[in-house]
Protein backbone atom coordinates (compact mmCIF):
# COMPACT_ATOMS: atom_id res chain seq x y z
CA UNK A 1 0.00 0.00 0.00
CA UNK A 2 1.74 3.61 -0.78
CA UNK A 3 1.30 6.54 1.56
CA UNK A 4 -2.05 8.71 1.67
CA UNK A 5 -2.39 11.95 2.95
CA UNK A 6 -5.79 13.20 4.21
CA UNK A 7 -6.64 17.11 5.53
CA UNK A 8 -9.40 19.34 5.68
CA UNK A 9 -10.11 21.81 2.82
CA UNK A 10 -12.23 24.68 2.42
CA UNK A 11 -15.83 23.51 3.42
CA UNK A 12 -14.03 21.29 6.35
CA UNK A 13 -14.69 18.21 4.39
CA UNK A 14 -12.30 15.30 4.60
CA UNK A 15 -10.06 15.22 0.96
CA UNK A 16 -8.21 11.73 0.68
CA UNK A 17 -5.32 11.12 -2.16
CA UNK A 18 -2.04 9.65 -2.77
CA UNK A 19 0.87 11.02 -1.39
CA UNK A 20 2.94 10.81 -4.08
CA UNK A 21 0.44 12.75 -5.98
CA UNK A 22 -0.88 15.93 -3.98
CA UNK A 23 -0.60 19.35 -4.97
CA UNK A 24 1.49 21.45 -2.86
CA UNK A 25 -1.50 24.27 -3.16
CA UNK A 26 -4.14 21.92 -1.64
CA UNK A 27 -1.99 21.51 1.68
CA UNK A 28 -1.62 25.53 1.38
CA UNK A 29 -5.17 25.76 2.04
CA UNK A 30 -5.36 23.44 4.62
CA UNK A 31 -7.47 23.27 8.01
CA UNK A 32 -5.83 21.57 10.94
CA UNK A 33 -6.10 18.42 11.35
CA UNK A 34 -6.54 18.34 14.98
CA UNK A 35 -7.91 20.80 17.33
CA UNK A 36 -6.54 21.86 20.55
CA UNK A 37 -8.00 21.71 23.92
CA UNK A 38 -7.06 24.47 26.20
CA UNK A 39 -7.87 23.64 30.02
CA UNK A 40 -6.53 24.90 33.32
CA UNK A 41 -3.02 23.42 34.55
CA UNK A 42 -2.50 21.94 31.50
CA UNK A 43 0.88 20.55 31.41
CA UNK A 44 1.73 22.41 28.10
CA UNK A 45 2.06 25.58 26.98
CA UNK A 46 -0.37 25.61 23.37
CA UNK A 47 -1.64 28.94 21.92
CA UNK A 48 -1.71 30.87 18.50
CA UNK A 49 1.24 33.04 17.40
CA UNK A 50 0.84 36.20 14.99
CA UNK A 51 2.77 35.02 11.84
CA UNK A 52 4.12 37.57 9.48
CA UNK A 53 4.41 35.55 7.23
CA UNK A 54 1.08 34.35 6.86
CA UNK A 55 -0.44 37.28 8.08
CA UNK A 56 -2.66 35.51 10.59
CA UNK A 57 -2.76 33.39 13.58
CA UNK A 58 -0.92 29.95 13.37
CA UNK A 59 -1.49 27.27 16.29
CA UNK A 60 1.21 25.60 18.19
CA UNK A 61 0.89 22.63 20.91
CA UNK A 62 4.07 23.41 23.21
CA UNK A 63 7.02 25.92 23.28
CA UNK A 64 8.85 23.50 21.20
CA UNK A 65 6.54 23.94 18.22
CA UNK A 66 6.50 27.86 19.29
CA UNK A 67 10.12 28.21 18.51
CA UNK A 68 10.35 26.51 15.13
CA UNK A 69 7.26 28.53 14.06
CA UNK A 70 9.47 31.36 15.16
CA UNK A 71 12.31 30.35 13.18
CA UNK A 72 10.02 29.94 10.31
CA UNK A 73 8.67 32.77 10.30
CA UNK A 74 11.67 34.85 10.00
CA UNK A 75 13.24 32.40 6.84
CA UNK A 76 12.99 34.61 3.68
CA UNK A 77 12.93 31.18 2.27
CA UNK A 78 9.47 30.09 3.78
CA UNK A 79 6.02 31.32 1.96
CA UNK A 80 3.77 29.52 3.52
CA UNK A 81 2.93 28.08 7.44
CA UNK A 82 0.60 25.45 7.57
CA UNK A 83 0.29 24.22 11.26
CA UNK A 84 -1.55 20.28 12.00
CA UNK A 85 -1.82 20.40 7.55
CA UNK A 86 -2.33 16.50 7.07
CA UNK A 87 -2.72 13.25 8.23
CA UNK A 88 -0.19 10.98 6.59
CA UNK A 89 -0.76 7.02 6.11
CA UNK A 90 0.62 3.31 5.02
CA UNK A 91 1.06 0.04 6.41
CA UNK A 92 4.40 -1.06 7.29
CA UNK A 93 5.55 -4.24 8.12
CA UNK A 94 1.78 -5.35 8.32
CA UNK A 95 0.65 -2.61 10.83
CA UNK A 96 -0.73 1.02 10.17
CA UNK A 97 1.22 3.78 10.43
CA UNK A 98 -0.03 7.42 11.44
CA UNK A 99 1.37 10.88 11.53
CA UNK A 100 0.10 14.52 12.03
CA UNK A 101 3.18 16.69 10.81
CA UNK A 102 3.04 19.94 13.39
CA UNK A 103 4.27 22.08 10.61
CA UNK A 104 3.57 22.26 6.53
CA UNK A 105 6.69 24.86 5.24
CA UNK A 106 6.23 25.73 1.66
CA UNK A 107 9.42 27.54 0.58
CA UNK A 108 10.10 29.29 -2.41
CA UNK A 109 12.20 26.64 -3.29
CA UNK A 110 9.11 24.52 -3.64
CA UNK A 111 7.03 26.91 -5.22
CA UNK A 112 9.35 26.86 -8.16
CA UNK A 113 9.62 22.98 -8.27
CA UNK A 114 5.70 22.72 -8.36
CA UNK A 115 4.72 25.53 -10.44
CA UNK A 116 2.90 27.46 -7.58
């Protein structure tokens, strides 16, 4: 079985296809996948930082995440910030395999490559 990626698009409907052949501009668009629950003495810091980049709030889960949104934000390089973008996929040694990426960085680097 190859990878799939799944997200959320604009109406908040679930869009399924193959990882090998998504468009860089539908994860650009991207809702996140997961939401996040803020409750008293919670033992991590989550929250939404201004981005500059994309001109809007972006979500983060801990001060890890915080920081590498930070550094992202000040890379010329990076275009686009797409916190929780996808749900990746595929079975693997005859189990199922599962991961939520905390960041999507679309560079311009990538924008060339893909045409965006």
């Amino acid at each position: 079985m190859e990878a799939t990626v799944s997200f959320r698009g604009h109406g908040g409907g679930i869009e399924e296809c193959s990882w090998v052949s998504v468009a860089p501009a539908l994860l650009q668009t991207a809702h996140p996948w997961r939401t996040f629950r803020w409750y008293r003495d919670q033992k991590h810091y989550s929250g939404a930082y201004w981005s500059a980049t994309m001109r809007d709030h972006v979500i983060y889960e801990s001060r890890l995440e915080l920081s590498r949104l930070l550094f992202a934000d000040f890379d010329p390089s990076v275009r686009a910030i797409v916190a929780q973008p996808f749900l990746l996929q595929t079975v693997l040694e005859g189990k199922v395999r599962r991961h939520i990426p905390d960041y999507l960085l679309l560079t311009s680097v990538m924008r060339q490559k893909f045409q965006l």
